[in-house]
N, C-alpha and C. Protein backbone atom coordinates (compact mmCIF):
# COMPACT_ATOMS: atom_id res chain seq x y z
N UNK A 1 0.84 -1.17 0.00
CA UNK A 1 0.00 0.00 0.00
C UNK A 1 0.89 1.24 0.00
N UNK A 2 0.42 2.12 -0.83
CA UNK A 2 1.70 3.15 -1.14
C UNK A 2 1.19 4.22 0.31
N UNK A 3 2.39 4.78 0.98
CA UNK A 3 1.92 6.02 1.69
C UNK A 3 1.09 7.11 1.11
N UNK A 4 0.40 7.79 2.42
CA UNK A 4 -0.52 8.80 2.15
C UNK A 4 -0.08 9.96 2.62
N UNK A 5 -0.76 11.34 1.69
CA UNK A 5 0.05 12.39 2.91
C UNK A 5 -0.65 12.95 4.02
N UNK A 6 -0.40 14.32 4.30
CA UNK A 6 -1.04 14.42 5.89
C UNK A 6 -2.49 13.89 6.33
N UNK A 7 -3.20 14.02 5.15
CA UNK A 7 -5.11 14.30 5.12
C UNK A 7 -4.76 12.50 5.19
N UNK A 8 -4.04 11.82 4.96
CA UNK A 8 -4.36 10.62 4.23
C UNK A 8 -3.95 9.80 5.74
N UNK A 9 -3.50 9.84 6.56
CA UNK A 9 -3.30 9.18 7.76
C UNK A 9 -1.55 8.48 8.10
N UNK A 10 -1.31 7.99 6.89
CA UNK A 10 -0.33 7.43 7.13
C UNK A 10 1.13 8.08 7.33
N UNK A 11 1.16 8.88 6.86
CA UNK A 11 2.37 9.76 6.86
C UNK A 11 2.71 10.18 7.87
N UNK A 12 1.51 10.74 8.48
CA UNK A 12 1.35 11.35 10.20
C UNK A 12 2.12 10.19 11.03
N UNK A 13 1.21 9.04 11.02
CA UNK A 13 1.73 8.14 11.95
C UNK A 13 3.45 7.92 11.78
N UNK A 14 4.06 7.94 10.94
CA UNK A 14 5.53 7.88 10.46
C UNK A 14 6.39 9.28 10.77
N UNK A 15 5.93 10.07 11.01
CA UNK A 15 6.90 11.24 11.53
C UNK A 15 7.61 11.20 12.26
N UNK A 16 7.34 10.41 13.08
CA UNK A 16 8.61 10.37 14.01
C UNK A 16 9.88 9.43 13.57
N UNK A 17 9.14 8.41 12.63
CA UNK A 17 10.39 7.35 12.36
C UNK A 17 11.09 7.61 10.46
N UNK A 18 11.09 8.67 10.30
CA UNK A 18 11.30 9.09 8.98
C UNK A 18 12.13 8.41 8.53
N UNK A 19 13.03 8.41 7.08
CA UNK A 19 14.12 8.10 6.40
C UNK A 19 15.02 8.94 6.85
N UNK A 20 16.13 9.37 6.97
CA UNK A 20 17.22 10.16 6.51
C UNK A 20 17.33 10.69 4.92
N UNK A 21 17.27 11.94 5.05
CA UNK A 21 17.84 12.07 3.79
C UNK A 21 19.53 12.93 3.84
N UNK A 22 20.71 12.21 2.97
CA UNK A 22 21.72 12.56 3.40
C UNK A 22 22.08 13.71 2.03
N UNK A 23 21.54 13.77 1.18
CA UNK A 23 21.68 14.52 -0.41
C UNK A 23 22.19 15.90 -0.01
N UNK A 24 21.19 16.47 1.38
CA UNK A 24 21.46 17.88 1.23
C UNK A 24 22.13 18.03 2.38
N UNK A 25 23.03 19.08 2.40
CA UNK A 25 23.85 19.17 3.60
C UNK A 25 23.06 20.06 4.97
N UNK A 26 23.03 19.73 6.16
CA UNK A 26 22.04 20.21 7.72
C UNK A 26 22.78 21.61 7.53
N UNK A 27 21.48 22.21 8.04
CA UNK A 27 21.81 23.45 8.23
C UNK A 27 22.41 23.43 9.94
N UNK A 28 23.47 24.00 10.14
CA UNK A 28 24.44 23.83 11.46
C UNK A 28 23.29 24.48 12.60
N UNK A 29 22.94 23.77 13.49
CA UNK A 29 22.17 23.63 14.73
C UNK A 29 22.22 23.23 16.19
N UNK A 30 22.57 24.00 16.87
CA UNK A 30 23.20 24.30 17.61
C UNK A 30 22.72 23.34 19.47
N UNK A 31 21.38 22.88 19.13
CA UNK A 31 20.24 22.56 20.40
C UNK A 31 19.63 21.50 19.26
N UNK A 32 19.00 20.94 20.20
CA UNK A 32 17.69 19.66 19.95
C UNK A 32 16.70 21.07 19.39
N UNK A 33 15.11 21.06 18.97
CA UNK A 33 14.24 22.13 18.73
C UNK A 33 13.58 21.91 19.30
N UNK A 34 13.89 22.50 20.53
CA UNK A 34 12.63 22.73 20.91
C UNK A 34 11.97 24.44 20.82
N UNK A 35 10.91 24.17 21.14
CA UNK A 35 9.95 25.74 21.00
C UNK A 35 11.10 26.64 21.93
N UNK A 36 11.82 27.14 20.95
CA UNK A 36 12.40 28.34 21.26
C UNK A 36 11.12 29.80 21.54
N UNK A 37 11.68 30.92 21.88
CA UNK A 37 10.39 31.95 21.77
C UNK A 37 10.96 32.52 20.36
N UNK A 38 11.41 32.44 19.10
CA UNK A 38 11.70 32.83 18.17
C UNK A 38 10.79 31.80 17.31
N UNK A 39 10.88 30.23 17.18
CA UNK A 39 10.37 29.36 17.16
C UNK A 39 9.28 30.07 16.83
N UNK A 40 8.31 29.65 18.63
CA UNK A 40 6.76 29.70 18.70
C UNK A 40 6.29 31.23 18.40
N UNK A 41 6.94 31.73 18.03
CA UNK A 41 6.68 33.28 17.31
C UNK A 41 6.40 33.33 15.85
N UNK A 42 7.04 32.56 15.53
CA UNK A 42 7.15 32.02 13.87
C UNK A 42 5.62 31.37 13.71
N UNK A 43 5.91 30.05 13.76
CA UNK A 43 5.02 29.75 14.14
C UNK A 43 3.09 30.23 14.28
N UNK A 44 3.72 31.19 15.36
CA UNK A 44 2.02 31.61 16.01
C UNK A 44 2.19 33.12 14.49
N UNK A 45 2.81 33.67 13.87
CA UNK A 45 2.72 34.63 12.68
C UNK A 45 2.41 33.42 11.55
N UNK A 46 2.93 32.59 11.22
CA UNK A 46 2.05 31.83 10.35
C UNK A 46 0.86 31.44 10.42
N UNK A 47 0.33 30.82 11.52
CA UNK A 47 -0.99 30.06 11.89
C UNK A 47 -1.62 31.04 11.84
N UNK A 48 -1.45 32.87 12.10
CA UNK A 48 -2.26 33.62 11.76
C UNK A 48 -2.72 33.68 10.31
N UNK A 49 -2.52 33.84 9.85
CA UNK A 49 -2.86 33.59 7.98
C UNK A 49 -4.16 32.66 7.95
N UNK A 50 -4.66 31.90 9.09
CA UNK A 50 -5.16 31.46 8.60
C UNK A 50 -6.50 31.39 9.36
N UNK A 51 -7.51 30.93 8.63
CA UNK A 51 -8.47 30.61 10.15
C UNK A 51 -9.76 29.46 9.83
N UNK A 52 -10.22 29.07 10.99
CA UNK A 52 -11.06 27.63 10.49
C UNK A 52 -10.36 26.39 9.92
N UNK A 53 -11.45 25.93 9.23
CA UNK A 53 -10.70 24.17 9.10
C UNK A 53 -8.92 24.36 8.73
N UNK A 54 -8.88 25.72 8.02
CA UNK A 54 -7.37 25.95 7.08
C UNK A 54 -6.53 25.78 8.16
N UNK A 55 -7.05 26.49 9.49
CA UNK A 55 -5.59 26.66 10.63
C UNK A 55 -5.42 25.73 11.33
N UNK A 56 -7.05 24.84 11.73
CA UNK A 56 -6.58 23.58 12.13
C UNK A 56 -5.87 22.70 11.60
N UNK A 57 -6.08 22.12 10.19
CA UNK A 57 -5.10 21.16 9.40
C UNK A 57 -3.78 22.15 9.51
N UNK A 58 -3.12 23.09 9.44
CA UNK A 58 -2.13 23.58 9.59
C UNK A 58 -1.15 23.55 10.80
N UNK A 59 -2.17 24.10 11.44
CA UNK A 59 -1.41 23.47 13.31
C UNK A 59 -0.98 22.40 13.32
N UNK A 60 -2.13 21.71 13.20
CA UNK A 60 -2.29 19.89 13.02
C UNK A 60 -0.68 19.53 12.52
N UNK A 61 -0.07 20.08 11.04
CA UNK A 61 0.90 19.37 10.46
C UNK A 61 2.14 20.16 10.64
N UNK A 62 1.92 21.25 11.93
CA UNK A 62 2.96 21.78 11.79
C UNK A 62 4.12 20.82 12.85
N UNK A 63 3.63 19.94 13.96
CA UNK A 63 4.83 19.19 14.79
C UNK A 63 5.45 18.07 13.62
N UNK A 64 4.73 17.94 12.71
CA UNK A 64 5.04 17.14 11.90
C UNK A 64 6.31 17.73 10.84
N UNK A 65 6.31 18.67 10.68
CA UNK A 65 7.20 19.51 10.45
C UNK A 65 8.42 19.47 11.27
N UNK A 66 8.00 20.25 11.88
CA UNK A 66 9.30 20.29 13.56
C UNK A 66 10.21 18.71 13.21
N UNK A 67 9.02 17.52 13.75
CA UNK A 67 9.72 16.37 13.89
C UNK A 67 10.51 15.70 12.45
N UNK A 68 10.47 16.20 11.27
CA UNK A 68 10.94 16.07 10.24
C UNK A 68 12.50 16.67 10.15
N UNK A 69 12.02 18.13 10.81
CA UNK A 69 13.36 18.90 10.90
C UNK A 69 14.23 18.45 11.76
N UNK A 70 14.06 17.95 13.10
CA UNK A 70 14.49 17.49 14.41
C UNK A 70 15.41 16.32 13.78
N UNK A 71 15.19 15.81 12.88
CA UNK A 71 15.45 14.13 12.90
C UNK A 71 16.50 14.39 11.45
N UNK A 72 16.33 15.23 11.30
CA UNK A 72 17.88 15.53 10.05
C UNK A 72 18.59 16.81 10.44
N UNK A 73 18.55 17.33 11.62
CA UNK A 73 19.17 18.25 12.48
C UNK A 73 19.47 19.92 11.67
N UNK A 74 17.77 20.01 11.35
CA UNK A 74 17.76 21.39 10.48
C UNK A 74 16.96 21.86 11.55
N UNK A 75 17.50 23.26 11.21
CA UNK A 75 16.85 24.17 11.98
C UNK A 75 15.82 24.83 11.16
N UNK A 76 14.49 24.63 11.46
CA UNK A 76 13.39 24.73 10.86
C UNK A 76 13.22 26.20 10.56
N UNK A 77 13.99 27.00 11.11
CA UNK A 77 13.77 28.68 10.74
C UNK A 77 15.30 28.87 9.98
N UNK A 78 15.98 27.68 9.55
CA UNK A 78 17.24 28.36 8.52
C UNK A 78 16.74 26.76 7.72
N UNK A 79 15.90 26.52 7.17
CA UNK A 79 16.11 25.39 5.97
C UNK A 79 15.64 26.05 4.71
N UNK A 80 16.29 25.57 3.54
CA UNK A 80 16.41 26.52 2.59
C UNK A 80 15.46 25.19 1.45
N UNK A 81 14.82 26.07 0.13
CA UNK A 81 14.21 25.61 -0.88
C UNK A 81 14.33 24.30 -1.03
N UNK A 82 15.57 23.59 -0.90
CA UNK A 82 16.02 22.08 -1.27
C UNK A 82 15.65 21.26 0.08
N UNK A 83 15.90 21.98 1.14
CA UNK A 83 15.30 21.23 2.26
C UNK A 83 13.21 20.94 2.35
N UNK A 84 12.37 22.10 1.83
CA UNK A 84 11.72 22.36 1.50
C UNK A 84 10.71 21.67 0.60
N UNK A 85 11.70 21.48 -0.37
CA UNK A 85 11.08 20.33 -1.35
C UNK A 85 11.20 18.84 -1.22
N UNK A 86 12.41 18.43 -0.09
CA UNK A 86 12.74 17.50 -0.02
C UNK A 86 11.51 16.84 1.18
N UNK A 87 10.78 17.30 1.94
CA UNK A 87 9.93 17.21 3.21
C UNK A 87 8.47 17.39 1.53
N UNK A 88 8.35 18.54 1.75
CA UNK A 88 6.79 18.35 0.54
C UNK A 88 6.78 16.52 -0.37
N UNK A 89 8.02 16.22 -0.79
CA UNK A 89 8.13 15.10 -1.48
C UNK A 89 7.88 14.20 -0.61
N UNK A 90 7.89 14.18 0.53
CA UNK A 90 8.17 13.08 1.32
C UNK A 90 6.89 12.94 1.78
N UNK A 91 5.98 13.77 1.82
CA UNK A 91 4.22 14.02 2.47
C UNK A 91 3.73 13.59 1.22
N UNK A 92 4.12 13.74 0.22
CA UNK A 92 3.14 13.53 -0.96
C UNK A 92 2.90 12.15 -1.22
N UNK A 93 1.58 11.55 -1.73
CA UNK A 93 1.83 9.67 -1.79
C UNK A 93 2.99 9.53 -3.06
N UNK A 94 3.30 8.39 -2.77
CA UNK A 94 4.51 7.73 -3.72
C UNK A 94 3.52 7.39 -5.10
């Protein structure tokens, strides 16, 4: 059964146990991530953009995010276009 992305269930459940991807080089990170107040500032200025079902599914996939970044030791407020596309590819079904 091919993976699903966020809406689809399966992907979610796998966030924590991702692949590695070694292609692109970590952006240098200094701490584990946790909710810095720079972080949850980010963060809480994005989730504004949005409101209703849009901000819930958004919230919803944003630890999923985090834990994507956490686990290839990017710092989720310095990952650049290639890091970017490389996470969107990875949510999308195969």
């Amino acid at each position: 059964m091919a993976a699903r992305g966020p809406r689809g269930g399966r992907r979610r459940a796998q966030c924590l146990g991702m692949m590695n991807f070694t292609e692109t080089p970590s952006v240098p990170f200094d701490h584990p991530v946790p909710f810095t107040d720079q972080l949850r500032l980010a963060a809480a200025a994005y989730l504004a953009r949005f409101t209703g079902p849009s901000r819930e599914h958004t919230q919803s996939d944003l630890p999923c995010y985090l834990a994507w970044c956490a686990g290839r030791g990017l710092d989720p407020l310095a990952v650049r276009r290639p890091h970017l596309e490389l996470y969107i590819r990875w949510m999308l079904p195969n």
